[in-house]
Protein backbone atom coordinates (compact mmCIF):
# COMPACT_ATOMS: atom_id res chain seq x y z
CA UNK A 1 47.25 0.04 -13.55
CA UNK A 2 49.36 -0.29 -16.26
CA UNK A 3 51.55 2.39 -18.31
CA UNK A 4 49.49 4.70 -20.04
CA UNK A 5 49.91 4.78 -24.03
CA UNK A 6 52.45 7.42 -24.27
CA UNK A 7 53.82 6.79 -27.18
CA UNK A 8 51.02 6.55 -29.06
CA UNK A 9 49.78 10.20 -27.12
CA UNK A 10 53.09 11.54 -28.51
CA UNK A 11 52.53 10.46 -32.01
CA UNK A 12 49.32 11.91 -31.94
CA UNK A 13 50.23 15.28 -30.43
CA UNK A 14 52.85 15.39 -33.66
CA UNK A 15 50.30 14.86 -35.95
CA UNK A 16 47.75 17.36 -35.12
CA UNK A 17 50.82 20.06 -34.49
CA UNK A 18 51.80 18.75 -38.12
CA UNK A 19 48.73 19.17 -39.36
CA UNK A 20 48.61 22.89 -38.30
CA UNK A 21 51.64 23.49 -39.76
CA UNK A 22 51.43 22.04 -42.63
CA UNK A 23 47.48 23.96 -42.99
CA UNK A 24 48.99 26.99 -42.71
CA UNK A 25 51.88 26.80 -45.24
CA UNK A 26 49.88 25.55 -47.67
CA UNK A 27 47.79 28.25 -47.44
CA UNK A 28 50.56 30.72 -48.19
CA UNK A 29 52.17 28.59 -51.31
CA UNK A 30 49.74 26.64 -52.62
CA UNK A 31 46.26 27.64 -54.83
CA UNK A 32 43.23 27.21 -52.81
CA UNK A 33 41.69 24.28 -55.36
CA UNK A 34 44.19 22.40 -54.94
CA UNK A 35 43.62 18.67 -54.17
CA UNK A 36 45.55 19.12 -50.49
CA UNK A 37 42.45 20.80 -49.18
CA UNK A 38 40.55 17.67 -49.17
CA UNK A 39 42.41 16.75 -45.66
CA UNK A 40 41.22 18.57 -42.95
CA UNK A 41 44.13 19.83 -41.80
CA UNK A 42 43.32 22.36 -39.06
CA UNK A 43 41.33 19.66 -37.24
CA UNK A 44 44.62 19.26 -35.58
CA UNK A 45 43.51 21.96 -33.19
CA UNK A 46 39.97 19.87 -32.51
CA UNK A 47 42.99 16.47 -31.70
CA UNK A 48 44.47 18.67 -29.52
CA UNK A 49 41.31 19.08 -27.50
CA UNK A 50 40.40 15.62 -27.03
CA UNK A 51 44.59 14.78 -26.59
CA UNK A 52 44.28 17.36 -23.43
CA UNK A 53 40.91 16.27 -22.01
CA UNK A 54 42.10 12.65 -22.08
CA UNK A 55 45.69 13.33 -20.58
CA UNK A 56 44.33 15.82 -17.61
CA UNK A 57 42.18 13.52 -16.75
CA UNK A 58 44.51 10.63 -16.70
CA UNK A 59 47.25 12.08 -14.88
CA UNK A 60 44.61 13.57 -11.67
CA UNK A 61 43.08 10.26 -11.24
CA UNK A 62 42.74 9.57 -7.29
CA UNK A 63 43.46 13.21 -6.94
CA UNK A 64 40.07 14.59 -6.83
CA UNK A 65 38.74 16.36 -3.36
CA UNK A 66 42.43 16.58 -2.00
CA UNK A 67 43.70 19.29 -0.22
CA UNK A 68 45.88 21.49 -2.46
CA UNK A 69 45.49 19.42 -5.56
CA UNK A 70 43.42 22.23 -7.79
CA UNK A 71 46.31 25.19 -6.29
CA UNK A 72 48.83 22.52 -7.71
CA UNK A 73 47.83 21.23 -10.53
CA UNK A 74 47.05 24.67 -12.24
CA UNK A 75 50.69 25.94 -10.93
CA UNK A 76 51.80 23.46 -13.41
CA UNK A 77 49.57 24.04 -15.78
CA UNK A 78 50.87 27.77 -16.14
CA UNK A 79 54.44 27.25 -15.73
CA UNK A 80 53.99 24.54 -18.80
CA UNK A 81 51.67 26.91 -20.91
CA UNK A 82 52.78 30.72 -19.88
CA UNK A 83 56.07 31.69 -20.64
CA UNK A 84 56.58 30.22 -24.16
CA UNK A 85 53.60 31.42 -24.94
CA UNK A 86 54.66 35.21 -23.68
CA UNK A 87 57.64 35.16 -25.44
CA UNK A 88 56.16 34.11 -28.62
CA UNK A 89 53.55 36.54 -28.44
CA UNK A 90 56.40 39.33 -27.17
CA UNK A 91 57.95 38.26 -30.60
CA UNK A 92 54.51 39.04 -32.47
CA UNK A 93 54.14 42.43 -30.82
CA UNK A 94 57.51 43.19 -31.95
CA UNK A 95 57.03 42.19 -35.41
CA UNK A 96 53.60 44.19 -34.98
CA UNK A 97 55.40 47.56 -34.01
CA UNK A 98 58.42 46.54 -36.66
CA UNK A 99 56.38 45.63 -39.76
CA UNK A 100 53.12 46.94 -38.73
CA UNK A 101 52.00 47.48 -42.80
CA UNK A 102 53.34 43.95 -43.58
CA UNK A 103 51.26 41.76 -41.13
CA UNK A 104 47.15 40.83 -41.54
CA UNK A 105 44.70 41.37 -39.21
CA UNK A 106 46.79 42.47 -36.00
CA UNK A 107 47.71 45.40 -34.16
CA UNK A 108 49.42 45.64 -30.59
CA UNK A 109 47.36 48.60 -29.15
CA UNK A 110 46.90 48.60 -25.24
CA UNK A 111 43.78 46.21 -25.23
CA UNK A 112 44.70 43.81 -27.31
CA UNK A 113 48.00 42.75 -25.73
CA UNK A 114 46.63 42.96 -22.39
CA UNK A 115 43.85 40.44 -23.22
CA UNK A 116 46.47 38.26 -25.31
CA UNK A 117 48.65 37.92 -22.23
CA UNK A 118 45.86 37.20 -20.13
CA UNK A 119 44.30 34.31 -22.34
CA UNK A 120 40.80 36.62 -22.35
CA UNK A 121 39.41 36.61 -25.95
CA UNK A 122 38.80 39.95 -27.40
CA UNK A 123 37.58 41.20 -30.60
CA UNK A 124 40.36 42.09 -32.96
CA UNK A 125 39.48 45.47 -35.54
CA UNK A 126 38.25 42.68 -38.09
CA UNK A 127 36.30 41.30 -35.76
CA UNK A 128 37.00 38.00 -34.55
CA UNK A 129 38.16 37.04 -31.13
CA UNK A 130 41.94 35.96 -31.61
CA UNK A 131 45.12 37.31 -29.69
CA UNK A 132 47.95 39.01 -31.54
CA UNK A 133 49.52 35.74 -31.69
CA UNK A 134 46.52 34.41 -33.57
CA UNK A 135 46.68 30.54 -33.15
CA UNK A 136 46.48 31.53 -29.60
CA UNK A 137 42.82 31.31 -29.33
CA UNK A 138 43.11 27.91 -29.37
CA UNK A 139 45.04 28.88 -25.93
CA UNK A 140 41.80 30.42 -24.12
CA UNK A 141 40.10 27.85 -24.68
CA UNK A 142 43.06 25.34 -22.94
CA UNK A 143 43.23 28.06 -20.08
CA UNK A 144 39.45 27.98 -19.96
CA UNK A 145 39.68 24.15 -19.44
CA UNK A 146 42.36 24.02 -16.95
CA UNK A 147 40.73 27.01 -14.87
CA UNK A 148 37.51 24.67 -14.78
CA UNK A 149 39.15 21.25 -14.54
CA UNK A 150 41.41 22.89 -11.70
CA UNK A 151 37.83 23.97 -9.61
CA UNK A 152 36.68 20.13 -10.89
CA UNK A 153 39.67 18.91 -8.41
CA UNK A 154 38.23 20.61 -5.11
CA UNK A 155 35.81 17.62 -5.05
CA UNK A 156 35.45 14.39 -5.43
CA UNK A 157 32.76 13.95 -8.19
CA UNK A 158 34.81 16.41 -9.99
CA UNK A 159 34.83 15.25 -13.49
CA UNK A 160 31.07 14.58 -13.65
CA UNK A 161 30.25 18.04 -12.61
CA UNK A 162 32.83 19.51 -15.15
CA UNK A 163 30.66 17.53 -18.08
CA UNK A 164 27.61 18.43 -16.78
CA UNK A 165 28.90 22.52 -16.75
CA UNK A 166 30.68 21.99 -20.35
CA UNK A 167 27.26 20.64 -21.60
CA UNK A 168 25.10 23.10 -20.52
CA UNK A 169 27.32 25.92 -21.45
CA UNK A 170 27.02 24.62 -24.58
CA UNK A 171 23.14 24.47 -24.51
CA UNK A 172 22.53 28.03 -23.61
CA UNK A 173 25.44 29.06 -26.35
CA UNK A 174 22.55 29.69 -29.51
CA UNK A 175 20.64 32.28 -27.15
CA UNK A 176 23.98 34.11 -25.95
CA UNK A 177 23.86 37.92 -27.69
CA UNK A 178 27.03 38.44 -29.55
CA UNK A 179 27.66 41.43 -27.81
CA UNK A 180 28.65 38.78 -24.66
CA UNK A 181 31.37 37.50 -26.34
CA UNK A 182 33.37 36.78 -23.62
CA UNK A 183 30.31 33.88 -22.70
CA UNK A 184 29.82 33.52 -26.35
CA UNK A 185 33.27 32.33 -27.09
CA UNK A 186 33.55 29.93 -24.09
CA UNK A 187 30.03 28.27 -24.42
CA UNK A 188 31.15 27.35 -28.00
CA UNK A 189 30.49 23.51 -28.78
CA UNK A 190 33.89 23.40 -29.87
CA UNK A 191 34.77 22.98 -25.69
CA UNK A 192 32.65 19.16 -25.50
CA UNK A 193 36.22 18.06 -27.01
CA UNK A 194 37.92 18.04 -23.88
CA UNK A 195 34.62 16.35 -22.70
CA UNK A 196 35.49 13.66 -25.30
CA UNK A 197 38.94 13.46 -24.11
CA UNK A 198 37.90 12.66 -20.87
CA UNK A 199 35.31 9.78 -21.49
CA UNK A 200 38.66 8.49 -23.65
CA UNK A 201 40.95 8.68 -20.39
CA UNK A 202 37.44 7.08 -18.46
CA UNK A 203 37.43 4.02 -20.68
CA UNK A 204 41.35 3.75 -20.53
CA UNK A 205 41.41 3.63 -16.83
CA UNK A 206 38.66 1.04 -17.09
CA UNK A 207 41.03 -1.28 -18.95
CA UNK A 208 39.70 -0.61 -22.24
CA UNK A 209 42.00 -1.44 -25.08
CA UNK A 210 41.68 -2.01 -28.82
CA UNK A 211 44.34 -4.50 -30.83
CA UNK A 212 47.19 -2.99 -31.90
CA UNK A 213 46.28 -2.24 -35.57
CA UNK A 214 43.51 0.43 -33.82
CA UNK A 215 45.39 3.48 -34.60
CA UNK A 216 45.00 2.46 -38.52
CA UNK A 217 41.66 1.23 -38.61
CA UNK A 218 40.33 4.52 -36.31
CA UNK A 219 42.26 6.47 -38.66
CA UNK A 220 40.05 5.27 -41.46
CA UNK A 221 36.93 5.35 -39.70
CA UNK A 222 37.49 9.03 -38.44
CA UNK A 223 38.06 9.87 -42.43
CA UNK A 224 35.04 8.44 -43.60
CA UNK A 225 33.25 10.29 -40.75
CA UNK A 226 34.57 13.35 -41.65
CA UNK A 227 33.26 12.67 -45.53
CA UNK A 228 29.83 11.55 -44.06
CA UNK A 229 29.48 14.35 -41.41
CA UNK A 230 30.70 17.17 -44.28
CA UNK A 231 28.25 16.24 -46.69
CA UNK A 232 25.32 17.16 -44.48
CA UNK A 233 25.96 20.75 -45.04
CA UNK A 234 26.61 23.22 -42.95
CA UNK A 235 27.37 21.87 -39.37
CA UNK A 236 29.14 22.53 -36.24
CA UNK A 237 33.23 22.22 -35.95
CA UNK A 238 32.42 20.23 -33.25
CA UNK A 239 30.82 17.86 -35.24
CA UNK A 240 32.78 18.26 -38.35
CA UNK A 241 36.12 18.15 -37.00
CA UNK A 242 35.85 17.28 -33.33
CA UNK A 243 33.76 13.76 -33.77
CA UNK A 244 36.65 12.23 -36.32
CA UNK A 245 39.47 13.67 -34.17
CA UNK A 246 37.88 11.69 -30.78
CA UNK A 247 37.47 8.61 -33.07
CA UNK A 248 41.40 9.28 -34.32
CA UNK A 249 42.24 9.85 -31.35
CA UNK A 250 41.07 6.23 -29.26
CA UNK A 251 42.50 4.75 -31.88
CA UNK A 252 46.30 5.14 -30.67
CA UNK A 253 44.88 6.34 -26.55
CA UNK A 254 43.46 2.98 -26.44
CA UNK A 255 46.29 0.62 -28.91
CA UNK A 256 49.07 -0.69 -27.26
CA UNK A 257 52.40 1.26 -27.52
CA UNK A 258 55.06 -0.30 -30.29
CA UNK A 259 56.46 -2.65 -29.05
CA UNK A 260 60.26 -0.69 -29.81
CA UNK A 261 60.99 2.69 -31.57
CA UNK A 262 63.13 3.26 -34.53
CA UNK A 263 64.63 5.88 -35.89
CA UNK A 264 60.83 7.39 -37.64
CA UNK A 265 59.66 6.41 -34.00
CA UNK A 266 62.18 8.23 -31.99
CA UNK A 267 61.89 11.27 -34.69
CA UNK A 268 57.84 11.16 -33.90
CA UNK A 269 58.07 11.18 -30.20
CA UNK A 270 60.58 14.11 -29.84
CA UNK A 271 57.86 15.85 -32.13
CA UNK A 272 55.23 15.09 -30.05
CA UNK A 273 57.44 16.71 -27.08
CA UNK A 274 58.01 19.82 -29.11
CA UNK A 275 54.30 19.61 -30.55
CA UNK A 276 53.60 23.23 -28.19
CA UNK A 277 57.00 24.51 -29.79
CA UNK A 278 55.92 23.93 -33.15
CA UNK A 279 52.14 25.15 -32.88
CA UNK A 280 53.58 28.43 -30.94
CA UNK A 281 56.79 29.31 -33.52
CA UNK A 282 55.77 27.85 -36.65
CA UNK A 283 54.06 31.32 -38.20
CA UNK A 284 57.48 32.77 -37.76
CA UNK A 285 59.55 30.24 -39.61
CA UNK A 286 57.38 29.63 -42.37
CA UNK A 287 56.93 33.57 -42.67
CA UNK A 288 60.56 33.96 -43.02
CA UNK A 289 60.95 31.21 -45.39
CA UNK A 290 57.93 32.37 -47.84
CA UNK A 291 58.97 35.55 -47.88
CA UNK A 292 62.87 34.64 -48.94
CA UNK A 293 61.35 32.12 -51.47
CA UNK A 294 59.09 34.98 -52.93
CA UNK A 295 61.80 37.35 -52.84
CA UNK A 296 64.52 34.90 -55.01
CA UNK A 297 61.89 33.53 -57.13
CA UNK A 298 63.52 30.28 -55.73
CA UNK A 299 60.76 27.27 -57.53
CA UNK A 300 58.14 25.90 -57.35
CA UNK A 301 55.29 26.46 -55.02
CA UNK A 302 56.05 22.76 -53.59
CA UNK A 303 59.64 23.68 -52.69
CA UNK A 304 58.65 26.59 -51.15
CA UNK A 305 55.81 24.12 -48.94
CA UNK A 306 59.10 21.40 -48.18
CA UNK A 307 61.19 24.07 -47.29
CA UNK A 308 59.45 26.23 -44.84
CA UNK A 309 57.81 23.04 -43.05
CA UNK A 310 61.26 21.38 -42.97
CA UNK A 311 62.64 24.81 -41.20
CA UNK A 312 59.64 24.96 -38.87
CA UNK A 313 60.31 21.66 -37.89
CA UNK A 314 64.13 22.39 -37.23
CA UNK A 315 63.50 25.43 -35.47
CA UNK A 316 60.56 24.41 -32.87
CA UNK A 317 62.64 21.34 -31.72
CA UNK A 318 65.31 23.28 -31.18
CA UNK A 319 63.79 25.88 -28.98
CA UNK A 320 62.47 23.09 -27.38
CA UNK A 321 65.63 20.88 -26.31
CA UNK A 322 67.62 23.58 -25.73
CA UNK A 323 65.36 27.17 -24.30
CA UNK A 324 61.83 25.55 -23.80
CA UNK A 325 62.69 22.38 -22.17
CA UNK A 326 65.32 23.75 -19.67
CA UNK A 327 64.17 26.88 -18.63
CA UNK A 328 60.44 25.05 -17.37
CA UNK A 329 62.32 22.39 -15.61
CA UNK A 330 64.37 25.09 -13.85
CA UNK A 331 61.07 27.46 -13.13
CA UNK A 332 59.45 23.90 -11.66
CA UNK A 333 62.30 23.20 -9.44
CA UNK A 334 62.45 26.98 -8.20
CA UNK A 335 58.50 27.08 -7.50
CA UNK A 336 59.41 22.87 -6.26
CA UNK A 337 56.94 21.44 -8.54
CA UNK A 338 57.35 18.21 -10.45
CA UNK A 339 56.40 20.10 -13.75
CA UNK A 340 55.57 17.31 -16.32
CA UNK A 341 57.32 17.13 -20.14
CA UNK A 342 56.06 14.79 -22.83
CA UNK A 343 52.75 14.07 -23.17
CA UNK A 344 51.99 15.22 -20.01
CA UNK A 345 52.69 18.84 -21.03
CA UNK A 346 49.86 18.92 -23.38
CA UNK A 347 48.78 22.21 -25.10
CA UNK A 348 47.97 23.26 -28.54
């Protein structure tokens, strides 16, 4: 079978990371009416769902119903996903205990950062079910998937079973009490994106391939779905967000790759490697920066946007090349797994 699209996956992953980022700056700098908001930025999360679906899938074909490939492949998964995520969410507890007054919504008590580091979802003193590191809930949900895709591997008609489970978790979600919010949060629709992503790796495997101006004509398509879906009112995320981010998204899975990579190219690719970096660290570098920029009375709001996303950027690939990068490759080697990087490293 031929090479998988993985430049294309990597541009992707960059985008919806970006997309984050760039949500969440905005949303310290910039007035809520302003005209940015009219780009769903945050659907990034919802591209990430459908990018991990699709690339699981991909990479376990012909490895259903082995012996030892569920043990294996969630190994991997956890040395990939765990310890960046620890130490970023060690650096949030610390800035917890540190600045305690200064940060919304979080505390470190006992609870809490057990469930954090344990990717369980647990209701916060406002309420809602995020970890001290709060982008991490985006996190249960991956562990949730890999935990379920990982008991998919133990047989053969793996994958069909896993949609069949996903959908009728999903079906029993309306009549779930609240107070079962463990079954609440992971019966969410929100989970049918990895579903997605997989009947994208399903038609990819099948030899299914659009010309090579897909990416650019899906990425129009998925924007006037998103205008067409959002004017029926008040729907689902997993319709809002999730049905343009799986039509985004087969628009580069299922292009062919460029043909060569510039300079933007090379730049785009690398971000798509540091994509987990940049989702994980970006709070704390844009923090930083806002605060400074509030403190100096340094410019304009837009400055203040350039500068912090600019820094994020710097930092994240940074702790990527040189602490992220090496110190999985050298936890794979010790535990003798081929731990993947790139797009096979997937994660929000």
């Amino acid at each position: 079978m031929k090479r998988p699209t993985i430049d294309n996956v990597q541009f992707l992953r960059f985008l919806a990371a970006a997309g984050v980022l760039f949500s969440h700056t905005a949303d310290l700098v910039l007035p809520h009416d302003s005209m940015v908001w009219a780009i769903p930025w945050t659907a990034g999360v919802d591209l990430f769902f459908v990018i991990s679906g699709f690339i699981m899938a991909l990479l376990t074909q012909g490895h259903f119903g082995q012996p030892g490939a569920a043990s294996r492949y969630f190994l991997r998964r956890l040395v990939r996903i765990v310890p960046s995520y620890w130490f970023f969410t060690g650096m949030m507890i610390l800035t917890v205990l540190l600045f305690g007054g200064q940060v919304r919504h979080t505390t470190a008590d006992p609870a809490q950062i057990i469930t954090s580091l344990g990717f369980i979802p647990w209701p916060r003193h406002d309420g809602r079910l995020d970890p001290i590191l709060s982008q991490g809930w985006t996190l249960n949900y991956e562990m949730f998937f890999y935990a379920c895709f990982a008991a998919a591997l133990t047989t053969r008609r793996g994958l069909p079973l896993l949609a069949a489970v996903f959908i009728t978790l999903v079906a029993v979600h309306p009549f779930v009490p609240d107070r079962w919010f463990v079954l609440k949060f992971y019966s969410s629709p929100i989970i049918l994106e990895f579903v997605g992503g997989i009947g994208l790796a399903r038609l990819s495997m099948a030899g299914v391939r659009l010309p090579r101006a897909g990416p650019v004509l899906c990425a129009a398509a998925s924007a006037m779905l998103y205008v067409l879906i959002r004017n029926l009112g008040n729907v689902d995320r997993a319709l809002l967000f999730g049905v343009p981010a799986l039509v985004l998204a087969a628009g580069f899975i299922l292009a062919p790759d460029p043909r060569q990579l510039g300079p933007t190219g090379r730049f785009l690719r690398f971000g798509g490697d540091a994509s987990y970096t940049l989702y994980l660290s970006h709070p704390f570098s844009v923090n930083a920066v806002v605060l400074l920029w509030r403190s100096l009375g340094a410019g304009p709001p837009v400055a203040a946007l350039a500068a912090a996303v600019a820094t994020a950027l710097a930092a994240a690939m940074l702790f990527y090349k040189y602490v992220e990068a090496p110190f999985t490759r050298m936890l794979g080697n010790r535990l003798q797994l081929q731990v993947a990087r790139g797009p096979a490293s997937v994660a929000p």
